[in-house]
PDB file of N, CA and C in Angstrom:
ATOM      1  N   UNK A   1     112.360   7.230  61.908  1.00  0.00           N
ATOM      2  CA  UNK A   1     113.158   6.312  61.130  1.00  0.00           C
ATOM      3  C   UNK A   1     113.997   7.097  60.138  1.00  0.00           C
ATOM      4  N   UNK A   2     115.216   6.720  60.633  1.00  0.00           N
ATOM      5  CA  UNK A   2     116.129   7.791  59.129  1.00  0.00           C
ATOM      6  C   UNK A   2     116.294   6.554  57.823  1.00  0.00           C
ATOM      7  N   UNK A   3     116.365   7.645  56.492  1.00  0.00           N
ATOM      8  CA  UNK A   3     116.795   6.903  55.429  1.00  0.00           C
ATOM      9  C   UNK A   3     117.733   6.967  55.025  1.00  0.00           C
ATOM     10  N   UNK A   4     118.849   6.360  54.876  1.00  0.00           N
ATOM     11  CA  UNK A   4     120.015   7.111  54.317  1.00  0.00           C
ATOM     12  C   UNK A   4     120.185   5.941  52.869  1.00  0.00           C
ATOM     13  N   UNK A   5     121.344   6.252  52.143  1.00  0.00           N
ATOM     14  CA  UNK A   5     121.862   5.256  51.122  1.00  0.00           C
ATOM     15  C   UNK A   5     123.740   5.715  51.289  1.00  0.00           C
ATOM     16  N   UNK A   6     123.876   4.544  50.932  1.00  0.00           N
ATOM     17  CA  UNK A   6     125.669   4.290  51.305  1.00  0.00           C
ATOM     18  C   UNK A   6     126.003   3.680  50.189  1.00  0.00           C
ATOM     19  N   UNK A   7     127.344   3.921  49.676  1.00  0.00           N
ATOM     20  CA  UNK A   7     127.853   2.905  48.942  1.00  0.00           C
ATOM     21  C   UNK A   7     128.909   2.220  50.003  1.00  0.00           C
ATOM     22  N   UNK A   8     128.349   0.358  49.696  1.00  0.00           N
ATOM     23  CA  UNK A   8     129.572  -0.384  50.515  1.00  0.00           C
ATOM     24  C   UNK A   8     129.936  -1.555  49.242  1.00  0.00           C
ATOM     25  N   UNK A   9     130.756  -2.240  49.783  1.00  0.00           N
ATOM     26  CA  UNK A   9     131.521  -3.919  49.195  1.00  0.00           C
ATOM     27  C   UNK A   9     130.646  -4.748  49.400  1.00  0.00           C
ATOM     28  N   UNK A  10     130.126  -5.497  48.907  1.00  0.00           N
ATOM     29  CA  UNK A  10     130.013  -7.293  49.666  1.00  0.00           C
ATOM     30  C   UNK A  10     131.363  -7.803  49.053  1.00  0.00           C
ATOM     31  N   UNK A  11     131.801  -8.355  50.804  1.00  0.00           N
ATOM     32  CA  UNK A  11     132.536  -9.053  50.748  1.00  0.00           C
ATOM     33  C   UNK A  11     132.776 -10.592  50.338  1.00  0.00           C
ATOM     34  N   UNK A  12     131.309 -10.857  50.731  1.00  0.00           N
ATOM     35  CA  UNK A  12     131.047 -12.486  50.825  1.00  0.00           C
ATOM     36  C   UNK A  12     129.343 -12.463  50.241  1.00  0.00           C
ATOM     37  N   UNK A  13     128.892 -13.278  49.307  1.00  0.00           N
ATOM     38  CA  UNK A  13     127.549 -13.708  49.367  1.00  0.00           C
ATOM     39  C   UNK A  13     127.187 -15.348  49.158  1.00  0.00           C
ATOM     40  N   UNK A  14     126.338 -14.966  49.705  1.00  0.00           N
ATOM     41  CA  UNK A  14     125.829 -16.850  49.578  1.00  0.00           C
ATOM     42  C   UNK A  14     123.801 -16.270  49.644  1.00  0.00           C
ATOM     43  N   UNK A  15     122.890 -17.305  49.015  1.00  0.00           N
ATOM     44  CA  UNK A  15     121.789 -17.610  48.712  1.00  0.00           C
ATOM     45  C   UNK A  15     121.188 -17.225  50.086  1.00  0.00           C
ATOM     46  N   UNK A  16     121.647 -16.689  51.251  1.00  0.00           N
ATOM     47  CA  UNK A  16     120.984 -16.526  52.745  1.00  0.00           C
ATOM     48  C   UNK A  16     121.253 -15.387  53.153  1.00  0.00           C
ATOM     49  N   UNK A  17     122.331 -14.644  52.303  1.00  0.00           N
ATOM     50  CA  UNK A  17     122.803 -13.269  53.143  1.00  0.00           C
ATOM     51  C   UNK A  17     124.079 -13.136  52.556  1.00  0.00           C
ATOM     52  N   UNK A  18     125.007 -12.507  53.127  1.00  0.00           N
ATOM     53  CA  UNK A  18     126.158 -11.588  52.377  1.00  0.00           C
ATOM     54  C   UNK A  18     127.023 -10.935  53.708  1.00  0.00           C
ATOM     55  N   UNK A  19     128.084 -10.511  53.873  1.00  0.00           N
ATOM     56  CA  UNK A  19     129.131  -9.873  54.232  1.00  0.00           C
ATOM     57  C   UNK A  19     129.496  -8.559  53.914  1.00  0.00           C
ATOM     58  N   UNK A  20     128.971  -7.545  54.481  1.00  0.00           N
ATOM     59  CA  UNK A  20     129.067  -6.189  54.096  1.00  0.00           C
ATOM     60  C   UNK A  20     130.355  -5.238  54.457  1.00  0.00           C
ATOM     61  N   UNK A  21     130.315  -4.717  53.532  1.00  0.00           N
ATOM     62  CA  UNK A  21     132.249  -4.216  53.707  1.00  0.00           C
ATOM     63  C   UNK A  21     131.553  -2.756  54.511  1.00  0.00           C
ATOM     64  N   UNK A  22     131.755  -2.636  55.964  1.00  0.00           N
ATOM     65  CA  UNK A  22     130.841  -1.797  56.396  1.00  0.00           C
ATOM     66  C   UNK A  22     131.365  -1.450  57.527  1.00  0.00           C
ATOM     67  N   UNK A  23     131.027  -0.378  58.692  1.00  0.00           N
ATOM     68  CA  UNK A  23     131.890  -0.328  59.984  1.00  0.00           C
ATOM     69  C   UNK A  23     131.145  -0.874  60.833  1.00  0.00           C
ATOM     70  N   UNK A  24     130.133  -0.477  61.223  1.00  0.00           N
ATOM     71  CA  UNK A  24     128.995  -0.882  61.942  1.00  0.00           C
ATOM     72  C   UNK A  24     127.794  -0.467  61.655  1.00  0.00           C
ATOM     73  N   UNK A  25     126.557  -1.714  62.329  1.00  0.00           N
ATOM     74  CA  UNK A  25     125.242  -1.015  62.200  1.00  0.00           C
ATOM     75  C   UNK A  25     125.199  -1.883  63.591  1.00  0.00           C
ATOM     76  N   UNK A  26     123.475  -1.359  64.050  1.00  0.00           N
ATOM     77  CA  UNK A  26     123.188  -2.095  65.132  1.00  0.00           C
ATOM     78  C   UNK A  26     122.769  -3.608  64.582  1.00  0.00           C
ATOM     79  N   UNK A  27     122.784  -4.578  65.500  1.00  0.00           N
ATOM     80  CA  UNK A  27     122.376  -5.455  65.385  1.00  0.00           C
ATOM     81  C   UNK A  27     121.043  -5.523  65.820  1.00  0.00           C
ATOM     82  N   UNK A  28     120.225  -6.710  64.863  1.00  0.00           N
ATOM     83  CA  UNK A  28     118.765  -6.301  64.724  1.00  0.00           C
ATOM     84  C   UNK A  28     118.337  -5.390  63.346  1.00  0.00           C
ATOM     85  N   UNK A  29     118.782  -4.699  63.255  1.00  0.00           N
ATOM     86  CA  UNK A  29     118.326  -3.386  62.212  1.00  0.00           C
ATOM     87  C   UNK A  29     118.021  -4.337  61.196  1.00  0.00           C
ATOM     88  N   UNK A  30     117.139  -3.384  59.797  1.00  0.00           N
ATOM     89  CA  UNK A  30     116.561  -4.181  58.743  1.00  0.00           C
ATOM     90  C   UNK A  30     117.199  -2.745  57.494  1.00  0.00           C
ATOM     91  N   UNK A  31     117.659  -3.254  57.136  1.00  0.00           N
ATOM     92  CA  UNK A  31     118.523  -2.644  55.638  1.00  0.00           C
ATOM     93  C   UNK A  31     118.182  -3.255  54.569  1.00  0.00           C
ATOM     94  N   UNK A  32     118.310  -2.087  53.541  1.00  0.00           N
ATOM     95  CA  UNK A  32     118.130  -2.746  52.297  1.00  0.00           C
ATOM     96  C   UNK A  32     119.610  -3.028  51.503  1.00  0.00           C
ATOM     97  N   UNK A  33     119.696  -4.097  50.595  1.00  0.00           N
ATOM     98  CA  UNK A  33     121.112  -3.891  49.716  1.00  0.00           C
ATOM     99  C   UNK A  33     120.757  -4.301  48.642  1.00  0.00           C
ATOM    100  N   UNK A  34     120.832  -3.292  47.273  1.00  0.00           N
ATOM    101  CA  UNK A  34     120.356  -3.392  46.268  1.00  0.00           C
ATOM    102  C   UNK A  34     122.196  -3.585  45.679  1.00  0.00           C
ATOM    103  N   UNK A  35     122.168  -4.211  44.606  1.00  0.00           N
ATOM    104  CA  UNK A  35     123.464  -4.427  43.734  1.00  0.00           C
ATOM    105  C   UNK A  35     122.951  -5.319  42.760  1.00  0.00           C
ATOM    106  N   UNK A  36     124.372  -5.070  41.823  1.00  0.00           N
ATOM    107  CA  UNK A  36     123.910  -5.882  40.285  1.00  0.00           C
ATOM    108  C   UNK A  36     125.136  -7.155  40.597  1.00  0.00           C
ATOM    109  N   UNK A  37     125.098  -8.247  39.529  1.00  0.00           N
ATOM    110  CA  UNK A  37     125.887  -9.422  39.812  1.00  0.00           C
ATOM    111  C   UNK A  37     126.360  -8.970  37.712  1.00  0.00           C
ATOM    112  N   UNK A  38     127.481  -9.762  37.744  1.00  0.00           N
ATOM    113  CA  UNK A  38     128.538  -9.823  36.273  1.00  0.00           C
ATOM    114  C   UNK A  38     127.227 -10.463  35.730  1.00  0.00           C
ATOM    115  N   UNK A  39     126.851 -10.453  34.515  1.00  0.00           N
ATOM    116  CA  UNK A  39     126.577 -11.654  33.568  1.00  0.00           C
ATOM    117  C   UNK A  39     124.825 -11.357  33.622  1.00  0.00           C
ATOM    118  N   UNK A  40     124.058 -10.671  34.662  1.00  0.00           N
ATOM    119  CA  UNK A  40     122.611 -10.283  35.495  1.00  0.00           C
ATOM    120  C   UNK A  40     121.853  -9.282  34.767  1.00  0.00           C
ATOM    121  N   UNK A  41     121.355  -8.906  34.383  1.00  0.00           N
ATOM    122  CA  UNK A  41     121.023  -7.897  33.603  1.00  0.00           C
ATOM    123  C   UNK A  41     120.028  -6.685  35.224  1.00  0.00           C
ATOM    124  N   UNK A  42     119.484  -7.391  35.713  1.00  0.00           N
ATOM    125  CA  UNK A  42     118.484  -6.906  36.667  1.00  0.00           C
ATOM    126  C   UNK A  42     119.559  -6.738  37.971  1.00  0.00           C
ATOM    127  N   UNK A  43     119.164  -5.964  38.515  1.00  0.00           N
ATOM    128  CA  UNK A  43     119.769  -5.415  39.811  1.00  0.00           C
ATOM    129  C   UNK A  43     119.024  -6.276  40.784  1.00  0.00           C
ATOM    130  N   UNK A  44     119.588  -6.544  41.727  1.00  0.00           N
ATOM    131  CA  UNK A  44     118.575  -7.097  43.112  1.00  0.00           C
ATOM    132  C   UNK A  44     118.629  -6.314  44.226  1.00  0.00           C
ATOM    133  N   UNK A  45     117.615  -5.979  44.550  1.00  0.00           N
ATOM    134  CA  UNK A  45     117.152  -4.964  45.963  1.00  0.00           C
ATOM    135  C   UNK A  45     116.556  -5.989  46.981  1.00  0.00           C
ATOM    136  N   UNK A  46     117.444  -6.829  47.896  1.00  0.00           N
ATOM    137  CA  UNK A  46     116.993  -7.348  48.813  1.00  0.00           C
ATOM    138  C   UNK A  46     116.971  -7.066  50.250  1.00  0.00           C
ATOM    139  N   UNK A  47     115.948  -6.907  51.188  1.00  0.00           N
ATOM    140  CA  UNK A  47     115.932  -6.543  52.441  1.00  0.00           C
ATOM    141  C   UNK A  47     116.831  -7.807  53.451  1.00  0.00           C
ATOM    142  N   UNK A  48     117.430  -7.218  54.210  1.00  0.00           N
ATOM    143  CA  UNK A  48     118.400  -7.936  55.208  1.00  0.00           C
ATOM    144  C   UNK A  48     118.172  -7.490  56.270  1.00  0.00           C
ATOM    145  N   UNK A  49     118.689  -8.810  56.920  1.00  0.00           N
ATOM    146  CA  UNK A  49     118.857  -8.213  58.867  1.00  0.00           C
ATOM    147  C   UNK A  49     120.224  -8.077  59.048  1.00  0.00           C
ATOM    148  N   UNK A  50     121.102  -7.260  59.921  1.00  0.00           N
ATOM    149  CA  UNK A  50     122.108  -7.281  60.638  1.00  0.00           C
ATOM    150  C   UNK A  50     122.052  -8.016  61.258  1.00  0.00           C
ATOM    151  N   UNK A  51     123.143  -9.143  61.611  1.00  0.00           N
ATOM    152  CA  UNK A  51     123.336 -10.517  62.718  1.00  0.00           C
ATOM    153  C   UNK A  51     124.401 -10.098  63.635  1.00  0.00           C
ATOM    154  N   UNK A  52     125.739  -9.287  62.907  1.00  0.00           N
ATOM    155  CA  UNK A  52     126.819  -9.508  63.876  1.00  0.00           C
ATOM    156  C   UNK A  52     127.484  -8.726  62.752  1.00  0.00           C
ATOM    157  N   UNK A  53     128.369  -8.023  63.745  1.00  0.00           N
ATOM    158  CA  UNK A  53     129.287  -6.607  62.889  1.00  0.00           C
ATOM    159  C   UNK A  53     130.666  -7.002  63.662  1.00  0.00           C
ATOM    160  N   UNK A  54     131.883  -7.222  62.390  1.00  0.00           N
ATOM    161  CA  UNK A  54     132.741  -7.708  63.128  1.00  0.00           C
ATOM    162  C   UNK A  54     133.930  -6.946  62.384  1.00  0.00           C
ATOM    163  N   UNK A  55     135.335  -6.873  62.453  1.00  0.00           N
ATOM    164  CA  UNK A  55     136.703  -6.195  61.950  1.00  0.00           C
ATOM    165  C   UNK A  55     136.335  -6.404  60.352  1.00  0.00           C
ATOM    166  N   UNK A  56     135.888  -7.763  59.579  1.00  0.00           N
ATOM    167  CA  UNK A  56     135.700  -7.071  58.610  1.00  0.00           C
ATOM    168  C   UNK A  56     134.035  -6.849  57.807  1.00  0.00           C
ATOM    169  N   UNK A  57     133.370  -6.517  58.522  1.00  0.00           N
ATOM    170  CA  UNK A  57     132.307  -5.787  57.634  1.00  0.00           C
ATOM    171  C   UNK A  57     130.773  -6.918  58.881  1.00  0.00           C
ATOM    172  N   UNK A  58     129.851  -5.753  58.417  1.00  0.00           N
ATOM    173  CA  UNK A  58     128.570  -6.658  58.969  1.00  0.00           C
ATOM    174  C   UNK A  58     127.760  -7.506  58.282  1.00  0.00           C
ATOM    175  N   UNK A  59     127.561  -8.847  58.800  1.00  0.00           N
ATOM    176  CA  UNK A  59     126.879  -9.877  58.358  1.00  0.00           C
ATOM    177  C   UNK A  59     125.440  -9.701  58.376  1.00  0.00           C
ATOM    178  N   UNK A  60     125.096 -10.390  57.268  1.00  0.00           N
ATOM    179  CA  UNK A  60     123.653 -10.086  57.438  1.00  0.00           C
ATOM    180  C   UNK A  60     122.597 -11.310  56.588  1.00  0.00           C
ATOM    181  N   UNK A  61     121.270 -11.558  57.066  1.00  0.00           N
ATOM    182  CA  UNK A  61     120.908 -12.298  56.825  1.00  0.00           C
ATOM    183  C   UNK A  61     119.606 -12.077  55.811  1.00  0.00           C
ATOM    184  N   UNK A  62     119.183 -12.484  54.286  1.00  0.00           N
ATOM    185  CA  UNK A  62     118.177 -11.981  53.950  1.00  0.00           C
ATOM    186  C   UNK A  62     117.374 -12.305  54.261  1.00  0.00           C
ATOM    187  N   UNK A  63     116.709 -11.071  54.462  1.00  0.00           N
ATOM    188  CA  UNK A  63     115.138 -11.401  54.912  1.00  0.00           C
ATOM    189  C   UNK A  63     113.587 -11.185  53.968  1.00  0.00           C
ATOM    190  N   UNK A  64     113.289 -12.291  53.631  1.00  0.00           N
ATOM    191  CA  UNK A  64     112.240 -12.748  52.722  1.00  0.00           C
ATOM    192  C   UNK A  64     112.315 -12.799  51.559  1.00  0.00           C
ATOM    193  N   UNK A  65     113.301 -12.966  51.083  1.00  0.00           N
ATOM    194  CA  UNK A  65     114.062 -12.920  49.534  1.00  0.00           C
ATOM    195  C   UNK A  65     112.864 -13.902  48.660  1.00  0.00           C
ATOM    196  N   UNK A  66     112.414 -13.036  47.645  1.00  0.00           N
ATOM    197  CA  UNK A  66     111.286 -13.814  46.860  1.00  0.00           C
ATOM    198  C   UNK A  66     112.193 -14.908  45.492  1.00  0.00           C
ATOM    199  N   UNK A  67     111.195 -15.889  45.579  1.00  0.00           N
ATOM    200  CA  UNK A  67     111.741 -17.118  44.413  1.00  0.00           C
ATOM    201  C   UNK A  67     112.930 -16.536  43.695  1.00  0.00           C
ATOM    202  N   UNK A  68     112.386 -15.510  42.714  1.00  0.00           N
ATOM    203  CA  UNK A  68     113.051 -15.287  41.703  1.00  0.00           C
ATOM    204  C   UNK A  68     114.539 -15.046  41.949  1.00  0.00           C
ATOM    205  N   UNK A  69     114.222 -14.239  43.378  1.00  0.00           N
ATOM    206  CA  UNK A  69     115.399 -13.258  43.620  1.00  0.00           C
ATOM    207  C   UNK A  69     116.531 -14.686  44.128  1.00  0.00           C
ATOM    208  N   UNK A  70     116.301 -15.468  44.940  1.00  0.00           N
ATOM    209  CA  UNK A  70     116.768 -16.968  44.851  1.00  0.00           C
ATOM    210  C   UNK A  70     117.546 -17.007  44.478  1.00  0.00           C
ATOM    211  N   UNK A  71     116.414 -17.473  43.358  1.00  0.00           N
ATOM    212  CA  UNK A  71     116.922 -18.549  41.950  1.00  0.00           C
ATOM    213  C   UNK A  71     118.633 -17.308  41.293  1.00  0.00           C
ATOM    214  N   UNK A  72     118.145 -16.518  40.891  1.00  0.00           N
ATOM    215  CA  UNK A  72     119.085 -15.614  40.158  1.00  0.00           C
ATOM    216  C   UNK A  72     120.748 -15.679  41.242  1.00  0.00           C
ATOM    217  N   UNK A  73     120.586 -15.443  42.596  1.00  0.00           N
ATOM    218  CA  UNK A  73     121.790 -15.536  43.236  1.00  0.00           C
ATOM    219  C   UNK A  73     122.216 -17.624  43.516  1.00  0.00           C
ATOM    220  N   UNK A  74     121.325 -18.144  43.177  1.00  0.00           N
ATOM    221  CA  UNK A  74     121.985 -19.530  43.061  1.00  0.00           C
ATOM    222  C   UNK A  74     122.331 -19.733  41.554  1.00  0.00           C
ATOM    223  N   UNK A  75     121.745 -19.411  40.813  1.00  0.00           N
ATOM    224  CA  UNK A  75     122.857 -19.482  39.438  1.00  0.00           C
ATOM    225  C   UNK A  75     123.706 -19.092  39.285  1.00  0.00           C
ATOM    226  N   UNK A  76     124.036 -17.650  39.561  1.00  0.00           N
ATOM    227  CA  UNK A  76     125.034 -16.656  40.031  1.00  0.00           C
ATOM    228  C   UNK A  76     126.384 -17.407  40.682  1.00  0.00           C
ATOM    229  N   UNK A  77     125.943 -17.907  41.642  1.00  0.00           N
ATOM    230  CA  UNK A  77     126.904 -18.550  42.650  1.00  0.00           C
ATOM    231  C   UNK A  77     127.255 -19.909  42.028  1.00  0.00           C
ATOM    232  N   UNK A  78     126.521 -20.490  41.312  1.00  0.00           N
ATOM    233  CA  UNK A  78     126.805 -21.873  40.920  1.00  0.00           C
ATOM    234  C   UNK A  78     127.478 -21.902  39.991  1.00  0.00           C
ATOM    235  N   UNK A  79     127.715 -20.837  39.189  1.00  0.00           N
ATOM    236  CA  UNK A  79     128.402 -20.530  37.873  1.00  0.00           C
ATOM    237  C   UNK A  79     129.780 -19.800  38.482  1.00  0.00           C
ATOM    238  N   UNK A  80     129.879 -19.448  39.724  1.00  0.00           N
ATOM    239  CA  UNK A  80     131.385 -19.415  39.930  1.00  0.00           C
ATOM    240  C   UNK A  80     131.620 -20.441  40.987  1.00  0.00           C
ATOM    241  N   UNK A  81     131.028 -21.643  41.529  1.00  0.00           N
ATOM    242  CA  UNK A  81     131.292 -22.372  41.955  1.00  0.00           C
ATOM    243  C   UNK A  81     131.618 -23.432  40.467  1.00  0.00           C
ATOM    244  N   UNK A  82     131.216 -23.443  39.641  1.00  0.00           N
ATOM    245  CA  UNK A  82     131.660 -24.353  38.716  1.00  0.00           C
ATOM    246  C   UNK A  82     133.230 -23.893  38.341  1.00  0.00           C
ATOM    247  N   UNK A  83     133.497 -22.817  38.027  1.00  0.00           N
ATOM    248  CA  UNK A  83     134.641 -22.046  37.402  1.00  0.00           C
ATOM    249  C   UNK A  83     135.923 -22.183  39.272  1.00  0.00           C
ATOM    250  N   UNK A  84     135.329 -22.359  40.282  1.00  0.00           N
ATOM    251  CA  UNK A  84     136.409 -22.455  41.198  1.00  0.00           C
ATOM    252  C   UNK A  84     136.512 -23.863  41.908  1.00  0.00           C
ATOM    253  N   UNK A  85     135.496 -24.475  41.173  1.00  0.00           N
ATOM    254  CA  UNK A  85     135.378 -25.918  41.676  1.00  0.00           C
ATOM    255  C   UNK A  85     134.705 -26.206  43.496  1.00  0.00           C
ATOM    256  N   UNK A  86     133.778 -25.147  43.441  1.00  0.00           N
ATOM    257  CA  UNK A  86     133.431 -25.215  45.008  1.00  0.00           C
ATOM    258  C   UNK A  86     131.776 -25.569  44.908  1.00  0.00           C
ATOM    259  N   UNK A  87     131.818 -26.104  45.944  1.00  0.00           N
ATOM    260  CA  UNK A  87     130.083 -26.429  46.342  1.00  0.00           C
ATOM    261  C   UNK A  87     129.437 -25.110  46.011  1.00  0.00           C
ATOM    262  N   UNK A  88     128.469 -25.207  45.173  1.00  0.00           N
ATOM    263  CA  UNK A  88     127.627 -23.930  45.544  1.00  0.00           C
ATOM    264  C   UNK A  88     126.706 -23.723  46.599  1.00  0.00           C
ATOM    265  N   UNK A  89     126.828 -24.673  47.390  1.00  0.00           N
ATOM    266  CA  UNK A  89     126.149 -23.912  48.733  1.00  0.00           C
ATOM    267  C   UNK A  89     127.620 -23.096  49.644  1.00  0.00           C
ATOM    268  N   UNK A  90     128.582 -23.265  49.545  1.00  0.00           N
ATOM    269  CA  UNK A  90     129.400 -22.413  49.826  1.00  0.00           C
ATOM    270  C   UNK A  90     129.253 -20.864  49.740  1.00  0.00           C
ATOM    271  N   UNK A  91     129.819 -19.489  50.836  1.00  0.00           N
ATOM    272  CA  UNK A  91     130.020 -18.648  50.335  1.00  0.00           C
ATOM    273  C   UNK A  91     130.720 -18.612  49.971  1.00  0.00           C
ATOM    274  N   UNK A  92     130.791 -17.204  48.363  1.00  0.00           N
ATOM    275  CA  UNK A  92     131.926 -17.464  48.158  1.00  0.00           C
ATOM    276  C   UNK A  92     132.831 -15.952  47.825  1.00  0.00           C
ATOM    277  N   UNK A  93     133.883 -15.600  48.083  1.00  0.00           N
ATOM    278  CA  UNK A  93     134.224 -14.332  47.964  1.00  0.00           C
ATOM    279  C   UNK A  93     134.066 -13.297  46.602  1.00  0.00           C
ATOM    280  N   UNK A  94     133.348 -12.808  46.814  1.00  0.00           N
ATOM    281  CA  UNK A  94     133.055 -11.747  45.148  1.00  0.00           C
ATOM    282  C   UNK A  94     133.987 -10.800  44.990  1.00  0.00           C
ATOM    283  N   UNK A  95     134.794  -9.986  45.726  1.00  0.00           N
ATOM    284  CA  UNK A  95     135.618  -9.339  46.151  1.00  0.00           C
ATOM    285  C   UNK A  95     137.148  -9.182  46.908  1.00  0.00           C
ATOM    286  N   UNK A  96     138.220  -9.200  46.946  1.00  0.00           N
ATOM    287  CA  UNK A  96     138.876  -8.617  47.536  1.00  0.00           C
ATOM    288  C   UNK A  96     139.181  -7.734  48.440  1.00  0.00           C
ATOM    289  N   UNK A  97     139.348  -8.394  50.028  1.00  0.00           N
ATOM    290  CA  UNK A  97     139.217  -7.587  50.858  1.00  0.00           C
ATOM    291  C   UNK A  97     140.462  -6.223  50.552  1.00  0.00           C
ATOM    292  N   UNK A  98     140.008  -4.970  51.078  1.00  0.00           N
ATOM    293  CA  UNK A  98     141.041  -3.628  51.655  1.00  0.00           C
ATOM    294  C   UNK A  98     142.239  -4.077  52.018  1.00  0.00           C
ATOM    295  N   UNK A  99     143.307  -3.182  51.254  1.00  0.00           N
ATOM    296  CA  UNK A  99     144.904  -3.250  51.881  1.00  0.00           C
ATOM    297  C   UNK A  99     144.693  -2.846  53.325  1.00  0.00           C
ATOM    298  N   UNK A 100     145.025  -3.712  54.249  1.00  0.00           N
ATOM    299  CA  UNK A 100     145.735  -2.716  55.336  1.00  0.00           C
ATOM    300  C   UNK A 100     146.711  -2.118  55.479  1.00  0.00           C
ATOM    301  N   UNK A 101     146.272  -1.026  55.928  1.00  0.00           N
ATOM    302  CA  UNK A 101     148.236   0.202  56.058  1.00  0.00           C
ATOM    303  C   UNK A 101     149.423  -0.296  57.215  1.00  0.00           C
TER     304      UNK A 101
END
């Protein structure tokens, strides 16, 4: 089993998984993605699956995300769903995708 660490984007998150600004991984694989959110004081290190790797970045689904860790990305999200006027069960873009050349 190799370990590596990468810096990537999330492109997209929602309370189930996230959009990784990424080239490919296999599908199946189990990754970790640790990142901090604006306003969060605590970092979140949540384990994910790869679902589907597509032109922009690989999707992925969390896998076993405990209460807390939840709760913190649905406030997160609900507090810029209030500020953009969107459902917070929506994903919603945290980022700006890459210029293309």
């Amino acid at each position: 089993r190799e370990l590596r660490s990468m810096f990537c984007r999330l492109r997209t998150l929602s309370v189930a998984g996230a959009l990784v600004e990424f080239d490919r991984l296999p599908i199946g694989a189990l990754i970790n993605i640790t990142f901090g959110l604006p306003g969060i004081d605590k970092r979140l290190s949540l384990d994910a699956i790869v679902l589907c790797c597509t032109r922009a970045g690989v999707s992925v689904l969390f896998d076993s995300p405990r209460t807390w860790e939840v709760g913190i990305l649905r406030r997160y999200l609900m507090s810029l769903a209030e500020d953009a006027e969107l459902e917070p069960t929506n994903a919603l873009a945290i980022s700006q995708p890459a210029a293309q050349p």
